[in-house]
Structure formats: structure tokens, C-alpha cells
N, C-alpha and C. Protein backbone atom coordinates (compact mmCIF):
# COMPACT_ATOMS: atom_id res chain seq x y z
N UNK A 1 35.44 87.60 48.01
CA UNK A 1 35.35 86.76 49.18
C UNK A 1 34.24 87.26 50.10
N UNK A 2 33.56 86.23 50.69
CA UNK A 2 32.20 86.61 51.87
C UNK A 2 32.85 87.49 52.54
N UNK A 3 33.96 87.47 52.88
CA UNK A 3 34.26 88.70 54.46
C UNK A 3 34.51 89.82 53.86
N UNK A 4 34.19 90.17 52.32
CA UNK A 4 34.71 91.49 51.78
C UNK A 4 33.30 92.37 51.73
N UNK A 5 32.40 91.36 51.76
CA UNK A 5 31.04 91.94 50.94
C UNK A 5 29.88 91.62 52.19
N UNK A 6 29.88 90.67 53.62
CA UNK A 6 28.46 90.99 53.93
C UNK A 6 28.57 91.36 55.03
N UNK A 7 29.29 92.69 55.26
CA UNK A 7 29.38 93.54 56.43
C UNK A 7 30.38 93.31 57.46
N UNK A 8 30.69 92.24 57.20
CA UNK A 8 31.61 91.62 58.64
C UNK A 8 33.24 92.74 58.70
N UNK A 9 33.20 93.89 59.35
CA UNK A 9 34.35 94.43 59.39
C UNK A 9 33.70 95.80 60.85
N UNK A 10 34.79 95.60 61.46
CA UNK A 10 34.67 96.00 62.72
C UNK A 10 33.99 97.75 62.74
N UNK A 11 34.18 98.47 61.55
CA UNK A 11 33.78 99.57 61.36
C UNK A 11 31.97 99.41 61.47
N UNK A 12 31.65 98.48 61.19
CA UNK A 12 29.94 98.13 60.76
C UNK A 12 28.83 98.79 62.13
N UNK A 13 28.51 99.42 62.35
CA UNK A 13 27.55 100.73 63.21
C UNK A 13 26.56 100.51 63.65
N UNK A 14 25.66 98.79 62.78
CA UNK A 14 24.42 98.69 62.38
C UNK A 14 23.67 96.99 63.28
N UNK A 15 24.84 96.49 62.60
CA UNK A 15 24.38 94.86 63.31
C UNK A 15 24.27 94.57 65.11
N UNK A 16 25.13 95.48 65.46
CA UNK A 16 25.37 95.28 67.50
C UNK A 16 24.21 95.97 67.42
N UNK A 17 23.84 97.16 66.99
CA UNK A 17 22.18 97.91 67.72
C UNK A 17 21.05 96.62 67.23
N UNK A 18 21.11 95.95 66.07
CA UNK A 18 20.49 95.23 65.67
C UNK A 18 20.36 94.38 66.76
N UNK A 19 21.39 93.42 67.24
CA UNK A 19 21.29 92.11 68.04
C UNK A 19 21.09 92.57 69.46
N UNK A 20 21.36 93.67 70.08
CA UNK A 20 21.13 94.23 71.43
C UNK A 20 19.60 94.45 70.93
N UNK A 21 18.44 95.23 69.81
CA UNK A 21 17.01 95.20 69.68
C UNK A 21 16.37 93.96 70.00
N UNK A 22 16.97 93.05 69.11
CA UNK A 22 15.55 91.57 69.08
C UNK A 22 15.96 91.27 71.01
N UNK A 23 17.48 90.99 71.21
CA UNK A 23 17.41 90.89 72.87
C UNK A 23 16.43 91.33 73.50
N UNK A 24 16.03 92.72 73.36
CA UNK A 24 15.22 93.85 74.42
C UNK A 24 14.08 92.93 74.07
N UNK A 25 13.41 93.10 72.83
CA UNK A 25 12.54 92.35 72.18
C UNK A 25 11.89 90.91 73.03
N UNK A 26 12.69 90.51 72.91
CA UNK A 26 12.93 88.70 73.55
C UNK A 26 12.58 88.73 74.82
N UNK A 27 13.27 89.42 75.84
CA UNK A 27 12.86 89.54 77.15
C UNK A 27 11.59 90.82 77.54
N UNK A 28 11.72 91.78 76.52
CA UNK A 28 10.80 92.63 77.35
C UNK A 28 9.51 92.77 76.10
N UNK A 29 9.12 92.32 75.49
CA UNK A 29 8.19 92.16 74.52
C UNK A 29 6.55 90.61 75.39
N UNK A 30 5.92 91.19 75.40
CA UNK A 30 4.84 90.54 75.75
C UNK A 30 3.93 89.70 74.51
N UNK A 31 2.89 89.38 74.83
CA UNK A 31 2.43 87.82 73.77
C UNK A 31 1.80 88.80 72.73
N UNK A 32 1.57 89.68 73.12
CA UNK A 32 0.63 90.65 71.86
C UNK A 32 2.12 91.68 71.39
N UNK A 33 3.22 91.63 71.63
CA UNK A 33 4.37 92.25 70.71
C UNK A 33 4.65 93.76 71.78
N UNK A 34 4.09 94.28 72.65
CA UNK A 34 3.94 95.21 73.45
C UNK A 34 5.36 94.87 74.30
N UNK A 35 6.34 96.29 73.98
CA UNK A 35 7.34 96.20 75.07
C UNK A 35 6.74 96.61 76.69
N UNK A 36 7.36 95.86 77.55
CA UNK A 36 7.26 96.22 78.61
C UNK A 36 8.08 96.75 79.33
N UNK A 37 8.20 96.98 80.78
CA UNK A 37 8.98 97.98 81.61
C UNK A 37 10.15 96.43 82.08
N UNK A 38 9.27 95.34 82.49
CA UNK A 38 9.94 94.42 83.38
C UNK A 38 9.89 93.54 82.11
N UNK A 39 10.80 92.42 82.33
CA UNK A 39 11.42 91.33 81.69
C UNK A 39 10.32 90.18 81.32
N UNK A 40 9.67 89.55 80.54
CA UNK A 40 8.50 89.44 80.20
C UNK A 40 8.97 87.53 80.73
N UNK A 41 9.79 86.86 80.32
CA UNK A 41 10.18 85.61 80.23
C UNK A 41 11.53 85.54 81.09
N UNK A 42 11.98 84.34 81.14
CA UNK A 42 13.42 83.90 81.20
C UNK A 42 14.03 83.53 79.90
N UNK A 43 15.18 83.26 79.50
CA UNK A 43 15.93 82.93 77.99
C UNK A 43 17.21 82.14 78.45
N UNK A 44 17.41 81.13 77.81
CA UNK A 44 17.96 80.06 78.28
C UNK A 44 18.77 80.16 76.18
N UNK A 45 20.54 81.31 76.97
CA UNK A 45 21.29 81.10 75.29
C UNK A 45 22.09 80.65 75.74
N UNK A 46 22.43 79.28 74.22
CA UNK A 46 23.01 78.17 74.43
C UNK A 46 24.12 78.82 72.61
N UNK A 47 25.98 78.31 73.66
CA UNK A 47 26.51 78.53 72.44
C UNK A 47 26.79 77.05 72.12
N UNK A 48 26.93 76.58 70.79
CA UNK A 48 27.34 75.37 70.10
C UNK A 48 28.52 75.79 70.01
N UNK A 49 29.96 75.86 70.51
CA UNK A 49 31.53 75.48 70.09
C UNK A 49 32.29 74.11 69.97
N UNK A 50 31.46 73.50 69.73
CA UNK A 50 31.79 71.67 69.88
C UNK A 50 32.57 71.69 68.24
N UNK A 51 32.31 72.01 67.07
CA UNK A 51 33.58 72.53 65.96
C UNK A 51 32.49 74.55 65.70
N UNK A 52 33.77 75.03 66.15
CA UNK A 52 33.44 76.43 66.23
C UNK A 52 33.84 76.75 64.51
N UNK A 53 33.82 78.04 63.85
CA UNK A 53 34.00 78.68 62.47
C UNK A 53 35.06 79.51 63.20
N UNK A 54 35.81 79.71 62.48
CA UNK A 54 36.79 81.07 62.67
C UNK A 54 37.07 81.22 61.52
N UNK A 55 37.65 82.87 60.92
CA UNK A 55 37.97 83.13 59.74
C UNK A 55 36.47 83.81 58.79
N UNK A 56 36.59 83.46 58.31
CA UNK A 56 35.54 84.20 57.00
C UNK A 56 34.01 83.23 57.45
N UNK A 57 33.75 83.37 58.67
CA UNK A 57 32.42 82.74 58.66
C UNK A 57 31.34 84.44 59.16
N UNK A 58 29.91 83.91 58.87
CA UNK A 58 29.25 82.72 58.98
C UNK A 58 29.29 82.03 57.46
N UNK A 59 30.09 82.54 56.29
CA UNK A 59 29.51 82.39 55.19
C UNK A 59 31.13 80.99 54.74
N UNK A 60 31.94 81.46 54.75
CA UNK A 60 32.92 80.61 54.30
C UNK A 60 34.20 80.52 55.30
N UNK A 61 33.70 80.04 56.92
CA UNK A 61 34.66 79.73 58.23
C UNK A 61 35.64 77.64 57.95
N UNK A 62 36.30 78.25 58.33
CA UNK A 62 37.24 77.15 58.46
C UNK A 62 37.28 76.71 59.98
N UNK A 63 37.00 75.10 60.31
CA UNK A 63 36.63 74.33 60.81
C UNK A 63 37.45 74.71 61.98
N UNK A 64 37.13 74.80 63.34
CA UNK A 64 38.12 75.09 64.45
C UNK A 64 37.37 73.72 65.45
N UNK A 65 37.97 72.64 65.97
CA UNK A 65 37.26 71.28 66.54
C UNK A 65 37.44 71.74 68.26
N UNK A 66 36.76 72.36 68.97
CA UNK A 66 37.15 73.05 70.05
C UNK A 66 36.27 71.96 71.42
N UNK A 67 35.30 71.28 70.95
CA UNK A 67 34.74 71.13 72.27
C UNK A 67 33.79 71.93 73.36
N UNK A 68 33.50 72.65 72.40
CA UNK A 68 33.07 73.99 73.73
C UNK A 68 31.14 73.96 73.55
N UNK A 69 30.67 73.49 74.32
CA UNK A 69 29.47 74.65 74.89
C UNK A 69 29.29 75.46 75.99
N UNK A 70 28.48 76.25 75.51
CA UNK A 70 29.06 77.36 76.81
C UNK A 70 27.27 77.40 77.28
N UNK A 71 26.43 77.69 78.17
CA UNK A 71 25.09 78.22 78.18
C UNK A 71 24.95 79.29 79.33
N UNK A 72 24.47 80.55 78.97
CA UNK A 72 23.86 81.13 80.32
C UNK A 72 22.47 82.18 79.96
N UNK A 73 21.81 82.47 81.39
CA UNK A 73 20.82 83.18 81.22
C UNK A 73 21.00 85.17 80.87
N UNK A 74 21.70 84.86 80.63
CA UNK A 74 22.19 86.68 80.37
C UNK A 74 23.23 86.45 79.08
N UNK A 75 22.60 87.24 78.04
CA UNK A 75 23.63 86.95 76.59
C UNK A 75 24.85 87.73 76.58
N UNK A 76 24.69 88.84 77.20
CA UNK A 76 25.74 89.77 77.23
C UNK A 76 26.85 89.08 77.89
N UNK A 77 26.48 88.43 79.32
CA UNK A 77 27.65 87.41 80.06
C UNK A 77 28.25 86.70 79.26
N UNK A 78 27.36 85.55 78.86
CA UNK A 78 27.70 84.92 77.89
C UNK A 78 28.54 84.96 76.81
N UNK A 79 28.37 85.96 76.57
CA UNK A 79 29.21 86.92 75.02
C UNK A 79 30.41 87.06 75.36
N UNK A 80 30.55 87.76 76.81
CA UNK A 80 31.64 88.00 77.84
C UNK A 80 32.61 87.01 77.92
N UNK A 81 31.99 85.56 78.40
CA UNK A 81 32.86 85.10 78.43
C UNK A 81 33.34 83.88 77.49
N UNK A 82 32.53 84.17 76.31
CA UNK A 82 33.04 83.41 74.73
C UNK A 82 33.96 84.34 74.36
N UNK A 83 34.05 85.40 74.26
CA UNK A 83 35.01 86.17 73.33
C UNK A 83 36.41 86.06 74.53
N UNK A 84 36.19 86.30 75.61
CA UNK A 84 37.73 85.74 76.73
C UNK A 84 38.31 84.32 76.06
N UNK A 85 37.54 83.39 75.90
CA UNK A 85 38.01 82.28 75.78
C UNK A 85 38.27 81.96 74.35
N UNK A 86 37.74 82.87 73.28
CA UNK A 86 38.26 82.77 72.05
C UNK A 86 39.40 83.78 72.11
N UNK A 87 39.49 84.57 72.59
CA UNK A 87 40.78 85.30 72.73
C UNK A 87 40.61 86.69 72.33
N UNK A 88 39.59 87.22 71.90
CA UNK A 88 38.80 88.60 72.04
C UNK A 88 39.01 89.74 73.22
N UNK A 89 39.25 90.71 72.98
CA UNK A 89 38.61 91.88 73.65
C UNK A 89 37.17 92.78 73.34
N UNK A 90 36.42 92.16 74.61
CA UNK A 90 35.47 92.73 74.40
C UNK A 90 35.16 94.19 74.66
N UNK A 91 36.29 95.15 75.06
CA UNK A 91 35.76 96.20 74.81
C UNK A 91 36.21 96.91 73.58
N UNK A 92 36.59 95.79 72.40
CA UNK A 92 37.20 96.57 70.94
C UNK A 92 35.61 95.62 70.30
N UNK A 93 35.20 94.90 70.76
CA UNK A 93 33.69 94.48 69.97
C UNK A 93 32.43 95.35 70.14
N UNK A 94 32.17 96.09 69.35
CA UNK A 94 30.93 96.91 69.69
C UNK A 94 30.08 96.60 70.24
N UNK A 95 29.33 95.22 70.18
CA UNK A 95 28.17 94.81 70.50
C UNK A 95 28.54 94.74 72.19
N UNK A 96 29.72 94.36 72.66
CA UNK A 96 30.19 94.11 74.28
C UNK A 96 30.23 95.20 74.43
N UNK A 97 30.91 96.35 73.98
CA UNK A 97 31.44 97.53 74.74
C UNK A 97 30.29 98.21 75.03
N UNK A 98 29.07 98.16 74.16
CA UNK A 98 27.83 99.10 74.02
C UNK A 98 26.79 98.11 74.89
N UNK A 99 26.54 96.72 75.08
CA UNK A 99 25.92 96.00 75.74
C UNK A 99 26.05 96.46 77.32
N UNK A 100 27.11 96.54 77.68
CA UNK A 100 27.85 96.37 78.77
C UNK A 100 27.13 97.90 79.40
N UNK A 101 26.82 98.72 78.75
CA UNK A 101 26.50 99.91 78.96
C UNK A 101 24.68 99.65 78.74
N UNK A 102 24.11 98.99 78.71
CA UNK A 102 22.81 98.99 78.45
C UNK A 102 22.06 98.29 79.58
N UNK A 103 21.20 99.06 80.29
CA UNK A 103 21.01 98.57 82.13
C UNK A 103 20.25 98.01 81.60
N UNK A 104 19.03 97.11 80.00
CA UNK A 104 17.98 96.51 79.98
C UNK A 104 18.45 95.24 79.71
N UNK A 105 19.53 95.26 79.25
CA UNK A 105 20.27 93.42 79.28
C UNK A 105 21.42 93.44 80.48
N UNK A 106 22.13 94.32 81.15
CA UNK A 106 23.07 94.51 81.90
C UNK A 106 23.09 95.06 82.84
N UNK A 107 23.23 94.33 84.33
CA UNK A 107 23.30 95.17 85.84
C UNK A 107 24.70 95.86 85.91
N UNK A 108 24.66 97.31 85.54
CA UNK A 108 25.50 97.74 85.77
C UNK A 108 26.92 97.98 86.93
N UNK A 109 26.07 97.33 88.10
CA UNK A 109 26.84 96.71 89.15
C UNK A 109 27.73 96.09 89.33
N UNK A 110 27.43 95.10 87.87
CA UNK A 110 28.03 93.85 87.86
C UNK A 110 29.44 93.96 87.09
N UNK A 111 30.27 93.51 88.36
CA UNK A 111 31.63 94.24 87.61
C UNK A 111 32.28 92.66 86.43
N UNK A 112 32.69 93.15 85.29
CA UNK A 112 32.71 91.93 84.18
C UNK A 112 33.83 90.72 84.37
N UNK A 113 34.41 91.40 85.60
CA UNK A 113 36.23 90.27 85.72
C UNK A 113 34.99 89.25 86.77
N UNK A 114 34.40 90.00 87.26
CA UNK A 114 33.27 88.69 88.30
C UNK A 114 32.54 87.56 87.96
N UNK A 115 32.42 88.09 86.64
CA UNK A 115 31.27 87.15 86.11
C UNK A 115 31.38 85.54 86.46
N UNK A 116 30.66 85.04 87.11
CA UNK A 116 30.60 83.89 87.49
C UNK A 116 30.86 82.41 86.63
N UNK A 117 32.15 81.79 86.47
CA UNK A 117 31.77 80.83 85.48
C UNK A 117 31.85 79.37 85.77
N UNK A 118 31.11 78.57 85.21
CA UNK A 118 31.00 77.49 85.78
C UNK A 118 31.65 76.46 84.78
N UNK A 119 32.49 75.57 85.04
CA UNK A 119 33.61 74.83 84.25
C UNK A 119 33.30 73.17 84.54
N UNK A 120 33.06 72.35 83.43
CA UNK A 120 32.33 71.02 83.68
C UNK A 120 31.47 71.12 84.71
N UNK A 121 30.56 71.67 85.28
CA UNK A 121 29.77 71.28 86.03
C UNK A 121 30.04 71.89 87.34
N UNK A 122 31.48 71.86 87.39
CA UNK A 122 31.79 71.88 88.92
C UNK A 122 33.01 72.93 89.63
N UNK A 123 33.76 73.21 89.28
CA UNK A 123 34.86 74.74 89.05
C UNK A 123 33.97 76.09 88.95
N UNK A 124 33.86 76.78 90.01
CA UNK A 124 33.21 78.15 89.47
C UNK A 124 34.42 78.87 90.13
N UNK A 125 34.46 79.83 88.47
CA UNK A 125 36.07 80.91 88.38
C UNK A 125 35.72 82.22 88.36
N UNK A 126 35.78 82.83 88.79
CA UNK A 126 35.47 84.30 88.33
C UNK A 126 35.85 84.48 86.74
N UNK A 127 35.56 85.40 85.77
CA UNK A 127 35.98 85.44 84.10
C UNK A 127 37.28 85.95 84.53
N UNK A 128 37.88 86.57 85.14
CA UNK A 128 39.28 86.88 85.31
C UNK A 128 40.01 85.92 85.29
N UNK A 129 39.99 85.32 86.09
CA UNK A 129 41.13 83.61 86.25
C UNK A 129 40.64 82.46 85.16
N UNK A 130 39.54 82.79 84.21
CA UNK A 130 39.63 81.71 83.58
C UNK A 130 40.67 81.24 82.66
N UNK A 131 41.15 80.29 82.05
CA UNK A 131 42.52 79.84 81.74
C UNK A 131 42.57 79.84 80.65
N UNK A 132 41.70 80.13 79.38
CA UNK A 132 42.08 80.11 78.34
C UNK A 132 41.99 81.25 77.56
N UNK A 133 42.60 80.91 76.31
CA UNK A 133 42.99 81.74 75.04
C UNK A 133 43.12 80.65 74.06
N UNK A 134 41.78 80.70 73.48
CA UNK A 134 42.01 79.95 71.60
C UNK A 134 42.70 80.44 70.89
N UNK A 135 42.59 81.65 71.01
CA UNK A 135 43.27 82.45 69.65
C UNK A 135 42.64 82.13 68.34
N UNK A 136 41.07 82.17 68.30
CA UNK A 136 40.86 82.32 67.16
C UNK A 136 40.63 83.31 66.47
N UNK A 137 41.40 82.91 65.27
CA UNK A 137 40.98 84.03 64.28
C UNK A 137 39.13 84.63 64.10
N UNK A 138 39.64 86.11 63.70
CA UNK A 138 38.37 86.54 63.26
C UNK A 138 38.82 86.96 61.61
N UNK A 139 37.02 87.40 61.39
CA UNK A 139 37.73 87.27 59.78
C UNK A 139 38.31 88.81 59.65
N UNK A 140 38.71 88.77 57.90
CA UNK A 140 39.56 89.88 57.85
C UNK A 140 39.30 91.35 58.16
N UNK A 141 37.89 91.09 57.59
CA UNK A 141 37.22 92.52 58.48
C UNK A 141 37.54 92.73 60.41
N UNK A 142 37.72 91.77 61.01
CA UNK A 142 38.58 92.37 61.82
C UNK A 142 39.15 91.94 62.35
N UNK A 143 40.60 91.28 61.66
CA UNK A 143 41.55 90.94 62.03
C UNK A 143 42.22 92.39 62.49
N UNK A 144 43.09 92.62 64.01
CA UNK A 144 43.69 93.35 63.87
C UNK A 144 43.26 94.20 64.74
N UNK A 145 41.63 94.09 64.90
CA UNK A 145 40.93 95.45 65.87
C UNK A 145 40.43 94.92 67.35
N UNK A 146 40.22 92.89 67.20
CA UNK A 146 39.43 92.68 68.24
C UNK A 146 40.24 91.59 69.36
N UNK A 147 41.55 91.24 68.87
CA UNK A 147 42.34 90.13 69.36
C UNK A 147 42.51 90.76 70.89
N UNK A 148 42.78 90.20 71.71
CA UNK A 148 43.54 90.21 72.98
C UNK A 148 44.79 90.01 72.94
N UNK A 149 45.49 91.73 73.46
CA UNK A 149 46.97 91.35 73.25
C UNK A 149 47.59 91.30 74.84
């Protein structure tokens, strides 16, 4: 099965340093490939949850019909507050727990129950009071390590 064989299991060390690099990359990388000190662009990440994967994706996920886009200018937020609303703890996800700690995508200031969220257009909740829990599954690689109990 895909979730046995292409890394997807919460032990994996390699892929969160991976996706926190191209980030740094993305914002602090200039037109000739040169990292810089300051933030080179703005980045505008957009999630598609309108039918989300849960289970054995990206390779073999079973259809979850959720409705959801989510968009913001900071991925780490963002991340923040997809995995709340799928029903995640983000400090058992490496890529959040280690993001969250990285002052070149993250104002350390910024305390994470604050995070600002904006609901149809017009509701802004702090991520603490927001109201949901999907409860979706993750796959088997880590079922067990990343749920919100």
C-alpha cells in the first residue's frame, strides 16, 4: 500500500526541513536565486478543501466532500489553522512544531491561539474559538501520533 512505502509516517526527519527550505526559498530568494536577509515578495497560499483526501493520500486518499478553502499570507498560519480544523495537533506535526520555532517564516510574538481567522468573509475568531473538528483521518503512518484528543 502507498502509505507503507512513500515516507508518509510521522517518524520521517526529512520532508518538514524540506517544505520549511523551498518556503525560505520563495520569500527570501531574489530573481538571480540569491537568498536574502529581508523577504524578497509577498505569497498569496491558497488551500483547495472543497473535496479534501484523507487516509492514504497524496497517492491513494479517499474522498472527504468538505467545502473548505482556506487562503492566507503566512503558510505556517495557514497550516495552523487547517490542521485545527481537520482535527490535528500541531505540535505532534513536525513541520508545525519546528515552523513555529523558525523566526524566517514565524513572528515569534505571535502567540498561535491568536491567530486571526476570518470565516465567510465576515466572522474574525481568534484559532482558539474556532468551532470545528473534521476528524479527518490521517494515513496509517500516522494514525495515532497527530489526532487532537
Amino acid at each position: 500500500m502507498a502509505g507503507d512505502f512513500e515516507g508518509s509516517w510521522y517518524g520521517n526527519d526529512t520532508v518538514w526541513r524540506t517544505i520549511l527550505d523551498i518556503n525560505r526559498i520563495l520569500f527570501y530568494a531574489d530573481r538571480a536565486g540569491k537568498i536574502c536577509d529581508k523577504p524578497q515578495r509577498n505569497v498569496l497560499y491558497v488551500v483547495d478543501g472543497v473535496v479534501a483526501g484523507e487516509g492514504e493520500g497524496p497517492l491513494e486518499p479517499t474522498d472527504r466532500h468538505l467545502g473548505l478553502l482556506a487562503a492566507g499570507e503566512n503558510p505556517v498560519a495557514l497550516d495552523l489553522v487547517v490542521a485545527k480544523i481537520a482535527g490535528f495537533d500541531f505540535k505532534r506535526i513536525p513541520l508545525l512544531s519546528n515552523a513555529t520555532g523558525d523566526s524566517s517564516l514565524w513572528d515569534p510574538e505571535l502567540k498561535i491561539d491568536d491567530i486571526p481567522v476570518v470565516l465567510d468573509g465576515e466572522k474574525k475568531l481568534p484559532l482558539r474559538d474556532l468551532p470545528w473538528n473534521l476528524h479527518l483521518k490521517p494515513s496509517k503512518g500516522w494514525l495515532g501520533h497527530i489526532e487532537r484528543v
